[in-house]
Protein backbone atom coordinates (compact mmCIF):
# COMPACT_ATOMS: atom_id res chain seq x y z
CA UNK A 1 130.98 133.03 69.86
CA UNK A 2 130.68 129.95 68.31
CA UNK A 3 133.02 128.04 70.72
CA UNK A 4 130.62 129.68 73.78
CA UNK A 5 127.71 128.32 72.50
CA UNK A 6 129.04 124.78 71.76
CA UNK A 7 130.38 125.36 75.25
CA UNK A 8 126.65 126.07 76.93
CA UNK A 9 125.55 123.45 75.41
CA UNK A 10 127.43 120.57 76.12
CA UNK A 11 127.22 121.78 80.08
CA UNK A 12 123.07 122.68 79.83
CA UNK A 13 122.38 119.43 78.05
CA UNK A 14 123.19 116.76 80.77
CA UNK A 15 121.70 119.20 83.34
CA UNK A 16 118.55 119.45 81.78
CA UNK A 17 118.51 115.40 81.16
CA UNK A 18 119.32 114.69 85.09
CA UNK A 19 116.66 117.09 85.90
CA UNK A 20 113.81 115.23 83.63
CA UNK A 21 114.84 112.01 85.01
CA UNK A 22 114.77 112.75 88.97
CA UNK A 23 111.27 114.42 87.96
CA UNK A 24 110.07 111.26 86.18
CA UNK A 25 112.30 108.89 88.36
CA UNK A 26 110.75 106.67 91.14
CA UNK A 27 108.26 108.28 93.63
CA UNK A 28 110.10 109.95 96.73
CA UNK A 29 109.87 107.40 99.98
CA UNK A 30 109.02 110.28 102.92
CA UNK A 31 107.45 109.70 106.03
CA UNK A 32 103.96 110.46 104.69
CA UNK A 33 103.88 107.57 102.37
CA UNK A 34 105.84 104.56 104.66
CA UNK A 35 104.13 102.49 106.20
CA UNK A 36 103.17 102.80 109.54
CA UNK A 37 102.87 100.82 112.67
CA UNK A 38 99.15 100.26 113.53
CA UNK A 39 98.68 101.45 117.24
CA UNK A 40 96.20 99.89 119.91
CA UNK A 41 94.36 101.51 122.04
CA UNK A 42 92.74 98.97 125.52
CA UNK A 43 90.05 100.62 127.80
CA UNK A 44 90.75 99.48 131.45
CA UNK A 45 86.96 99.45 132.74
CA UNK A 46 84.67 97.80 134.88
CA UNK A 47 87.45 95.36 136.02
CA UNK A 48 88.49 94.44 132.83
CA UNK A 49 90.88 95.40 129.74
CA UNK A 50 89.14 95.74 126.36
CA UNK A 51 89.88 94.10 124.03
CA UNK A 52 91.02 91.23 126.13
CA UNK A 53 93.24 90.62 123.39
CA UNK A 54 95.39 93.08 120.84
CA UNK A 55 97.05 91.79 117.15
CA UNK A 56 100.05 94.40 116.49
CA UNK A 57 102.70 94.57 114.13
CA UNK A 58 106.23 94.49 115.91
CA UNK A 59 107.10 98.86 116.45
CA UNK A 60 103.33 99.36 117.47
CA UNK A 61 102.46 101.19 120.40
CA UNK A 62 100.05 100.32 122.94
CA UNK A 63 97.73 102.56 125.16
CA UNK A 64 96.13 101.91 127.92
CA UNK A 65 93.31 104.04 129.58
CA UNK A 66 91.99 103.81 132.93
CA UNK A 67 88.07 104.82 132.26
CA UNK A 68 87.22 102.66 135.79
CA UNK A 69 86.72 105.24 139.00
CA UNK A 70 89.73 103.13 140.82
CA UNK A 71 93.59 103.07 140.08
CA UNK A 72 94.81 99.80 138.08
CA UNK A 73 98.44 98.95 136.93
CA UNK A 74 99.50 97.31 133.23
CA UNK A 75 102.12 94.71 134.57
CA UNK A 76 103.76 91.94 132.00
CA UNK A 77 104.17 88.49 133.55
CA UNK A 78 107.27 88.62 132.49
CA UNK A 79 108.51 92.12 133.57
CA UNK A 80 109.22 93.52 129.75
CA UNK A 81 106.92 96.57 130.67
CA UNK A 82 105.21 98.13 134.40
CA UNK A 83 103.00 101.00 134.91
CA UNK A 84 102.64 102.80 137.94
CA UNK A 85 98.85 103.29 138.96
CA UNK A 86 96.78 104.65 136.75
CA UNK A 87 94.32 106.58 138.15
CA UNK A 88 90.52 107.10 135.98
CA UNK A 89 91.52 108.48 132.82
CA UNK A 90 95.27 108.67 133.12
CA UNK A 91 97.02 106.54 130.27
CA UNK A 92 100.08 104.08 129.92
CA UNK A 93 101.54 103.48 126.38
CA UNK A 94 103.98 100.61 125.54
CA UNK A 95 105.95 100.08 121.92
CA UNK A 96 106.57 96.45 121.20
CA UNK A 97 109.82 96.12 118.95
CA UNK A 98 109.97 92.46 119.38
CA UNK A 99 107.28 89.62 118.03
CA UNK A 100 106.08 87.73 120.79
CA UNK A 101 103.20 87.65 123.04
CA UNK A 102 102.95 89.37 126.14
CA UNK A 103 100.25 88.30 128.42
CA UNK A 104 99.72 90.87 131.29
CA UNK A 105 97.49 92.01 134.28
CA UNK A 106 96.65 94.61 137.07
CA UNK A 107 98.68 94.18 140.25
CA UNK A 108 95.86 95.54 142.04
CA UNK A 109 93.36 93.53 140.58
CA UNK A 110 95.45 90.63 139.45
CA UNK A 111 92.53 88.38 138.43
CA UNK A 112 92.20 91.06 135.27
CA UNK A 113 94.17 90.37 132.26
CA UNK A 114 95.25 90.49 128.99
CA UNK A 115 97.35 89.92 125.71
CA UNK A 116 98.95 91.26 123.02
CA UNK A 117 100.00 89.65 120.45
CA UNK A 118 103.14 91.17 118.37
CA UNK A 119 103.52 89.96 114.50
């Protein structure tokens, strides 16, 4: 019996230490505590985009919303994203992955603009 018990132990005593330390290890990285893009949201109203101008970090996503009674468009000047018309209260969302900025308007309107800025 004697050889069982030495036996038991030997095998239930590393066990129990790896168990301790992944309990008292380093806090667990999950999607809940990572840190996040911070999204934008731009109102498209009265003939304008508001904020005129957005500060993102690079993998944030964009919205726009049409809150104006006529269609607009979200068109970069140079071509990295296009909506089709947005009609009033239809949306258009954009994710930067690349720092830059990326001045844009309304091909409908094209004397409204904007910017965002990607850090």
């Amino acid at each position: 019996m004697r050889k069982n018990n030495l036996w038991f132990a030997s095998l239930a005593v590393p066990v129990i230490v790896a168990v301790l330390l992944l309990l008292a290890g380093s806090p667990k990285v999950n999607a809940n505590n990572q840190p996040s893009a911070a999204n934008a949201e731009v109102k498209i109203d009265n003939f304008s985009f508001g904020p005129q101008t957005v500060k993102v970090p690079v993998g944030a996503t964009v919205t726009w919303t049409n809150r104006d009674d006529i269609p607009h468009t979200v068109v970069s000047t140079d071509g990295v994203f296009k909506s089709k018309v947005r009609d009033t209260d239809e949306k258009f969302s954009f994710t930067f992955t690349k720092a830059g900025t990326y001045s844009y308007y309304c091909s409908v309107h094209p004397k409204m603009t904007g910017q965002i800025m990607v850090q």
